[in-house]
PDB file of N, CA and C in Angstrom:
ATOM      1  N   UNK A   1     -10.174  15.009 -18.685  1.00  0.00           N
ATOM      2  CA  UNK A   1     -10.165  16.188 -19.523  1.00  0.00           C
ATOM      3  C   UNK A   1     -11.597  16.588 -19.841  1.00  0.00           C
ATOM      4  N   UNK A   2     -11.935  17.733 -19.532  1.00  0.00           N
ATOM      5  CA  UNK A   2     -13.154  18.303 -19.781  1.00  0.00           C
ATOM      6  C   UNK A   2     -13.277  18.932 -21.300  1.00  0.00           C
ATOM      7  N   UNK A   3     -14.183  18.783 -22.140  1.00  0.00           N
ATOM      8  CA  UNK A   3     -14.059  19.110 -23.127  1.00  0.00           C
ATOM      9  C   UNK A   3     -14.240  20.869 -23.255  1.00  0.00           C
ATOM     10  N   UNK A   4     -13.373  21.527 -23.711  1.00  0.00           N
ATOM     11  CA  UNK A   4     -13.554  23.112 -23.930  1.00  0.00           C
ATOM     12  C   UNK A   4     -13.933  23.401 -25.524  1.00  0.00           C
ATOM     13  N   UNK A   5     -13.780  22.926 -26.914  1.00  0.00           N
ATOM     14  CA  UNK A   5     -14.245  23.025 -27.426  1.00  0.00           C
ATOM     15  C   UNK A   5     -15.891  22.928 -28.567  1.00  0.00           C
ATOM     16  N   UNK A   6     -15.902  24.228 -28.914  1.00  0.00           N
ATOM     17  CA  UNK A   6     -17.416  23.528 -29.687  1.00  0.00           C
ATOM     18  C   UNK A   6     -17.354  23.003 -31.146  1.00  0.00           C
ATOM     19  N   UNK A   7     -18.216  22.722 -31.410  1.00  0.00           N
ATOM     20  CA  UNK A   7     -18.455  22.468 -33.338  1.00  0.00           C
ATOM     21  C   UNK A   7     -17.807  22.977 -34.086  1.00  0.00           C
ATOM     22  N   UNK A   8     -17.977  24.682 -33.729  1.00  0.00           N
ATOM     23  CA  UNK A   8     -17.046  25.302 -35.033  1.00  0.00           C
ATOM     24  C   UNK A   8     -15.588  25.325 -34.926  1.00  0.00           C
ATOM     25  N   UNK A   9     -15.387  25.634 -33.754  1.00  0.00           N
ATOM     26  CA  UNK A   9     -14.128  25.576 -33.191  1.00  0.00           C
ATOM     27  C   UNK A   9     -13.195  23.976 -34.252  1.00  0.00           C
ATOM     28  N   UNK A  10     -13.643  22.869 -33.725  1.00  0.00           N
ATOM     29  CA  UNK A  10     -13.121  21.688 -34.373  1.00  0.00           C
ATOM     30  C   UNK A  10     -13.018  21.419 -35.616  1.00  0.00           C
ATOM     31  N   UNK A  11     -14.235  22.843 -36.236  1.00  0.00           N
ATOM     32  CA  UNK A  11     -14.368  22.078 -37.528  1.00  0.00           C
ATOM     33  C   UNK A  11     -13.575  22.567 -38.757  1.00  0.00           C
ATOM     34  N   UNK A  12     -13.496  24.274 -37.564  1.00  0.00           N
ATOM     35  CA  UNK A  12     -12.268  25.257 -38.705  1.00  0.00           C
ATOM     36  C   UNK A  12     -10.602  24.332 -38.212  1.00  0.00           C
ATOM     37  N   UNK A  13     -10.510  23.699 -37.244  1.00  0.00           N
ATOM     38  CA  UNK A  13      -9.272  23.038 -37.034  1.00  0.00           C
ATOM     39  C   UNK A  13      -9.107  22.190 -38.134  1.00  0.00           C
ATOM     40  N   UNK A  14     -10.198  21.113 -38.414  1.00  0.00           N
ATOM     41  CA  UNK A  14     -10.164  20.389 -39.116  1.00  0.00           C
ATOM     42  C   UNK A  14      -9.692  20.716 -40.692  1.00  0.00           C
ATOM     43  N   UNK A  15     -10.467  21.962 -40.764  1.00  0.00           N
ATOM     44  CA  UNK A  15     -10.499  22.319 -42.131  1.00  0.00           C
ATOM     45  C   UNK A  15      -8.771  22.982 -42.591  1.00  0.00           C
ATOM     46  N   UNK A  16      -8.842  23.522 -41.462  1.00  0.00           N
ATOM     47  CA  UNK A  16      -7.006  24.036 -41.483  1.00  0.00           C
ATOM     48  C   UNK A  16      -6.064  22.981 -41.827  1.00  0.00           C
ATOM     49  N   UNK A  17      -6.136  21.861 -41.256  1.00  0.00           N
ATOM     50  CA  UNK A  17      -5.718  21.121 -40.884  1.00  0.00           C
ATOM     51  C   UNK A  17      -5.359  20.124 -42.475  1.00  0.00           C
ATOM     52  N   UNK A  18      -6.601  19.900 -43.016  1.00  0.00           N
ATOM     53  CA  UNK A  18      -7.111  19.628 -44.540  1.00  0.00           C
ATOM     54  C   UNK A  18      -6.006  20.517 -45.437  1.00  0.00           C
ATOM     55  N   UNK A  19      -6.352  21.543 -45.833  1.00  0.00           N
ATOM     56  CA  UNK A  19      -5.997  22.300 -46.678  1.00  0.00           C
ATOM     57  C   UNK A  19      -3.918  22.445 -46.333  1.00  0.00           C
ATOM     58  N   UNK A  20      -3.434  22.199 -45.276  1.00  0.00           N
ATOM     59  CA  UNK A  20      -2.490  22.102 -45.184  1.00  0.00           C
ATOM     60  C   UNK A  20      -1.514  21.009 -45.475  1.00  0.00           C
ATOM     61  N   UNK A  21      -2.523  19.947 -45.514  1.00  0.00           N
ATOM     62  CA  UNK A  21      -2.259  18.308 -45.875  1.00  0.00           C
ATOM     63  C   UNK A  21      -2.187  18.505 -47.630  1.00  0.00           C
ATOM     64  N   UNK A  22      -3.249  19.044 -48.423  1.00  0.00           N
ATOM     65  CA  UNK A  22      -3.153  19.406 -49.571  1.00  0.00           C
ATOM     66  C   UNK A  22      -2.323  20.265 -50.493  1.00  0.00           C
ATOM     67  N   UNK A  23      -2.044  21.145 -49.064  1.00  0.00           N
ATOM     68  CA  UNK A  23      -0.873  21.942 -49.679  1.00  0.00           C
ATOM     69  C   UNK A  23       0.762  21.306 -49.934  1.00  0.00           C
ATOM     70  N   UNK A  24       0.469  20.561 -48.963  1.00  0.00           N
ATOM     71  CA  UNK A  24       2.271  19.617 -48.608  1.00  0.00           C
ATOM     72  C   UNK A  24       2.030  18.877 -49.835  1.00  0.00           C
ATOM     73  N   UNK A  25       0.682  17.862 -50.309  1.00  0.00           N
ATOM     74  CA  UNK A  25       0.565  16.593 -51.391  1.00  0.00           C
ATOM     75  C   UNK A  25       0.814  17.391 -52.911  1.00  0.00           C
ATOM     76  N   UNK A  26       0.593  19.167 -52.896  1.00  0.00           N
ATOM     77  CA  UNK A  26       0.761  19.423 -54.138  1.00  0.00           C
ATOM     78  C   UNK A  26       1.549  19.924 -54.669  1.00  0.00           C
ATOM     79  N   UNK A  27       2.604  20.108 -53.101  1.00  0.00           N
ATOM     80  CA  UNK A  27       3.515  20.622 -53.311  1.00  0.00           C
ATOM     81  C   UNK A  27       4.057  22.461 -53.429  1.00  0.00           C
ATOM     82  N   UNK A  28       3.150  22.870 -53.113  1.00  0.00           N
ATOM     83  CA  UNK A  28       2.814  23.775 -52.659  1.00  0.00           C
ATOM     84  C   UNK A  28       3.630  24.519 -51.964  1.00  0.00           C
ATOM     85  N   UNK A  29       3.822  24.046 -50.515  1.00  0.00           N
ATOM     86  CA  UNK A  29       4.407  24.133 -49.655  1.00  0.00           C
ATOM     87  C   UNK A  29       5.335  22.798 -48.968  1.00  0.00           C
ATOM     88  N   UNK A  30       6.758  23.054 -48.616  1.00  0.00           N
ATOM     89  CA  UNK A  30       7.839  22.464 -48.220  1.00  0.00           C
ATOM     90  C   UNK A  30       9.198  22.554 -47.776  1.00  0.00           C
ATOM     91  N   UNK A  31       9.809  21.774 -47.634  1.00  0.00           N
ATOM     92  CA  UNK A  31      10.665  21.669 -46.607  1.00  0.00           C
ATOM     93  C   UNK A  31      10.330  21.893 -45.045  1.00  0.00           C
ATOM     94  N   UNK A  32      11.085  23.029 -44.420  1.00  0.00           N
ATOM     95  CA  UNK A  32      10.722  23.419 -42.887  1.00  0.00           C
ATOM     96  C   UNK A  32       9.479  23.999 -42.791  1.00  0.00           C
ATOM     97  N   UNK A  33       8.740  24.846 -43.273  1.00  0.00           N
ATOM     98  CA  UNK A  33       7.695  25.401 -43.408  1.00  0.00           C
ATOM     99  C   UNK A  33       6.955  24.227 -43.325  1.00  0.00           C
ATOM    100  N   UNK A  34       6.927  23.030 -44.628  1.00  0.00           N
ATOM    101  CA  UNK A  34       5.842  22.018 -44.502  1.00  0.00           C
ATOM    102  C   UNK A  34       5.953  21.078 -43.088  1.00  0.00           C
ATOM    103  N   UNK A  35       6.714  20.892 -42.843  1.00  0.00           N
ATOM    104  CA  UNK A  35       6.898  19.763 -41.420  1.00  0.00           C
ATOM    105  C   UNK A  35       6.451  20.895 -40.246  1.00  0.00           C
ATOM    106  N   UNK A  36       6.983  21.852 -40.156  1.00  0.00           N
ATOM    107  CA  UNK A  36       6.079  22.698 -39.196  1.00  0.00           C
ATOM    108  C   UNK A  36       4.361  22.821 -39.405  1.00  0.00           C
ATOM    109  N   UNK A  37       4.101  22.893 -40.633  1.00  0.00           N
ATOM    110  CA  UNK A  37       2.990  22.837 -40.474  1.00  0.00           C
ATOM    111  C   UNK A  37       2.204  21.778 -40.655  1.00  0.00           C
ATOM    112  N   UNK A  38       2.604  20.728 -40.834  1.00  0.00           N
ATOM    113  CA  UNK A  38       1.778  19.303 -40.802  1.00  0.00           C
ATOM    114  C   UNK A  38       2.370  18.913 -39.648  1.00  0.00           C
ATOM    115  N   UNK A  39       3.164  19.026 -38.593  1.00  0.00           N
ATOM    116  CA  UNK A  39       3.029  19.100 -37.318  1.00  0.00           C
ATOM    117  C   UNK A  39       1.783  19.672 -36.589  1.00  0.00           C
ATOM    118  N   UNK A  40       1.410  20.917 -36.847  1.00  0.00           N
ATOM    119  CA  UNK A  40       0.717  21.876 -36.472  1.00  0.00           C
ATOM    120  C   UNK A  40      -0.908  20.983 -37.264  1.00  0.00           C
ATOM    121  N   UNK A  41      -0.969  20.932 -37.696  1.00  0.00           N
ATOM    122  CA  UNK A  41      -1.950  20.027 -38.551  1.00  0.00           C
ATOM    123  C   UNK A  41      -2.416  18.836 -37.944  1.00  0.00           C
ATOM    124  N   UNK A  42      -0.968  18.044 -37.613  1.00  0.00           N
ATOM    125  CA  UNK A  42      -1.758  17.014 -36.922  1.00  0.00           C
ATOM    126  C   UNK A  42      -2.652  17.597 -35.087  1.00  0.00           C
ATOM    127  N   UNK A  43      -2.081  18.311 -34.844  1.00  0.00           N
ATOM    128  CA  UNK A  43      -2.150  18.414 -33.277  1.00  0.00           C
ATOM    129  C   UNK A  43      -3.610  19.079 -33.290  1.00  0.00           C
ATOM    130  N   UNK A  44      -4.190  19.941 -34.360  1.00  0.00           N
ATOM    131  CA  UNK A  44      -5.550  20.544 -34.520  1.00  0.00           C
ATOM    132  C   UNK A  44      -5.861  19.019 -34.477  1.00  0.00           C
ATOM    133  N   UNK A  45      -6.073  18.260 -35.837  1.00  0.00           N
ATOM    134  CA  UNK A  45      -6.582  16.959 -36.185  1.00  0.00           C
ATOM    135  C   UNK A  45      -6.796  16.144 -34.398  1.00  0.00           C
ATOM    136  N   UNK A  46      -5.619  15.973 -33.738  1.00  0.00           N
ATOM    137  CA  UNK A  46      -6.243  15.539 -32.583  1.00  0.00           C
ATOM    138  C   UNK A  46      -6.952  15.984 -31.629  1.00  0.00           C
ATOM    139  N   UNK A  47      -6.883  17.113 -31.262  1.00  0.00           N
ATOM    140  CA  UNK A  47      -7.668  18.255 -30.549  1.00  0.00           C
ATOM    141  C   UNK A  47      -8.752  18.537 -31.347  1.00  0.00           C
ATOM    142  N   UNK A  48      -8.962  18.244 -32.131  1.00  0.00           N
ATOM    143  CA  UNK A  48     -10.140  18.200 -32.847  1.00  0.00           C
ATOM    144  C   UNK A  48     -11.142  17.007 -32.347  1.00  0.00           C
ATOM    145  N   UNK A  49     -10.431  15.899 -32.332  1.00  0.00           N
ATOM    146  CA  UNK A  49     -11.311  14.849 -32.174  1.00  0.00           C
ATOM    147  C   UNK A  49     -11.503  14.489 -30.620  1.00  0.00           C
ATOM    148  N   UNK A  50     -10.496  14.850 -29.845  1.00  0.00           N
ATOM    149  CA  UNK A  50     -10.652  15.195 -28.128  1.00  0.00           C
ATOM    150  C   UNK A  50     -11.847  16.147 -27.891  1.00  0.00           C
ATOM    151  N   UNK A  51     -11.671  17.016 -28.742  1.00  0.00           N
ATOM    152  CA  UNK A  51     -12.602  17.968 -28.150  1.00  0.00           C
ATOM    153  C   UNK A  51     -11.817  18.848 -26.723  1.00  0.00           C
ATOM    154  N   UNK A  52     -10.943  18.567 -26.531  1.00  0.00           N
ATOM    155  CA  UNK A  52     -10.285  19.427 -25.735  1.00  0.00           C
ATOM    156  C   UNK A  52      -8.698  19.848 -25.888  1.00  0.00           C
ATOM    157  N   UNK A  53      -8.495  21.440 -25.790  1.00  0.00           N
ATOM    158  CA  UNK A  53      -7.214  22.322 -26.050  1.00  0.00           C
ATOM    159  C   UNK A  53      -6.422  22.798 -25.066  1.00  0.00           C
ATOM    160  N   UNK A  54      -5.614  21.985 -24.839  1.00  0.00           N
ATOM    161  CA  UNK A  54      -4.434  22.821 -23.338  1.00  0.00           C
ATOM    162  C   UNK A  54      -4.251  23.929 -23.315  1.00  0.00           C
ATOM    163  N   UNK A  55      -3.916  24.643 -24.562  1.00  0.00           N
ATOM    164  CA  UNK A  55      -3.524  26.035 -24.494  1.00  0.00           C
ATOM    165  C   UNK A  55      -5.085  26.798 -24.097  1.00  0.00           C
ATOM    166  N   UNK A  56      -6.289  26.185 -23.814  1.00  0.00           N
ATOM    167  CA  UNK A  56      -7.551  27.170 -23.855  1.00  0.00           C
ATOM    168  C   UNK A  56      -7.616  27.225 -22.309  1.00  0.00           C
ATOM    169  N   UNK A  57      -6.855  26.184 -21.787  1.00  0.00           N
ATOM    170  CA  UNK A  57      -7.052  26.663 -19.749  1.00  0.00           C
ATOM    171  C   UNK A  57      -5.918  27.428 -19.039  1.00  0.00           C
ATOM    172  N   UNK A  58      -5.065  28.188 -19.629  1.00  0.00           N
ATOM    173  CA  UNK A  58      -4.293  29.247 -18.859  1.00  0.00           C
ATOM    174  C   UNK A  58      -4.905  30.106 -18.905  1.00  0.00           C
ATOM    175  N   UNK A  59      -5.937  30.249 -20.442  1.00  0.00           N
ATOM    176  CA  UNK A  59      -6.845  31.740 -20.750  1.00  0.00           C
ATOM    177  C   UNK A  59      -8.016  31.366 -20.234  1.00  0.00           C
ATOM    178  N   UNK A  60      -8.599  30.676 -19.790  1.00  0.00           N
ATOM    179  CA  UNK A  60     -10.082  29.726 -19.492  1.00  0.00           C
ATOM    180  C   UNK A  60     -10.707  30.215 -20.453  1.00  0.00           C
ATOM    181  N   UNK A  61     -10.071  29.895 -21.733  1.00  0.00           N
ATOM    182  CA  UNK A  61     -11.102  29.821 -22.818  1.00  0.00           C
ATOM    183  C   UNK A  61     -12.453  28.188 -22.614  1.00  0.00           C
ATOM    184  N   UNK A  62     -13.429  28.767 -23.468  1.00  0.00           N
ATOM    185  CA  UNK A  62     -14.145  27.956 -23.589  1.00  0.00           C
ATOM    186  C   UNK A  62     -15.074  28.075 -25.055  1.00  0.00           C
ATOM    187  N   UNK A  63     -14.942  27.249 -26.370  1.00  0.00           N
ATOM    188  CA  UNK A  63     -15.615  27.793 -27.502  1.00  0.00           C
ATOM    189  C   UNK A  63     -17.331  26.427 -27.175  1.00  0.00           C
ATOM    190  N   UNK A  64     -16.675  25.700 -26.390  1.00  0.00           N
ATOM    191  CA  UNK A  64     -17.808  24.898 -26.348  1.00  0.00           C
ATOM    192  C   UNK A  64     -19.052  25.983 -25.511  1.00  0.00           C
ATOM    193  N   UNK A  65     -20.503  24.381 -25.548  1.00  0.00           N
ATOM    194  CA  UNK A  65     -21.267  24.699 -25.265  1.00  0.00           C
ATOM    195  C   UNK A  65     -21.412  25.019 -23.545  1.00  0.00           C
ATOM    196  N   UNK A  66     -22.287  26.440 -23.044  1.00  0.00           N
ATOM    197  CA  UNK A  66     -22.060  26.524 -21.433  1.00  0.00           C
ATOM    198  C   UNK A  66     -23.193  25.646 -20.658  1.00  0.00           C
ATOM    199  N   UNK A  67     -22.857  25.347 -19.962  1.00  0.00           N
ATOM    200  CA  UNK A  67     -23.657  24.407 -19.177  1.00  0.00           C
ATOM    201  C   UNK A  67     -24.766  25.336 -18.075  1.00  0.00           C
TER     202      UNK A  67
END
């Protein structure tokens, strides 16, 4: 896997990713809505730390750096 993402890219995942975890702990948000989105939460969180996004090579996205 080649990495396609950059810094910011991972870091607004991350941050999404955060604030959605906080939203489920405060209750905020729940039931189907919350499991969809702390689903969605975790999968940034790992693609975050891969550094690489399946859905970015049908579009040949690339937020990373060009070589």
């Amino acid at each position: 896997m080649k990495q396609n993402m950059g810094t910011v890219d991972k870091v607004i995942r991350t941050l999404v990713a955060a604030v959605v975890v906080i939203l489920y702990f405060t209750h905020v948000i729940s039931g189907t809505l919350a499991i969809v989105l702390l689903i969605l939460a975790g999968i940034f969180v790992v693609t975050s730390f891969l550094g690489f996004c399946p859905l970015y090579l049908p579009f040949g996205l690339n937020t990373g750096k060009k070589e």
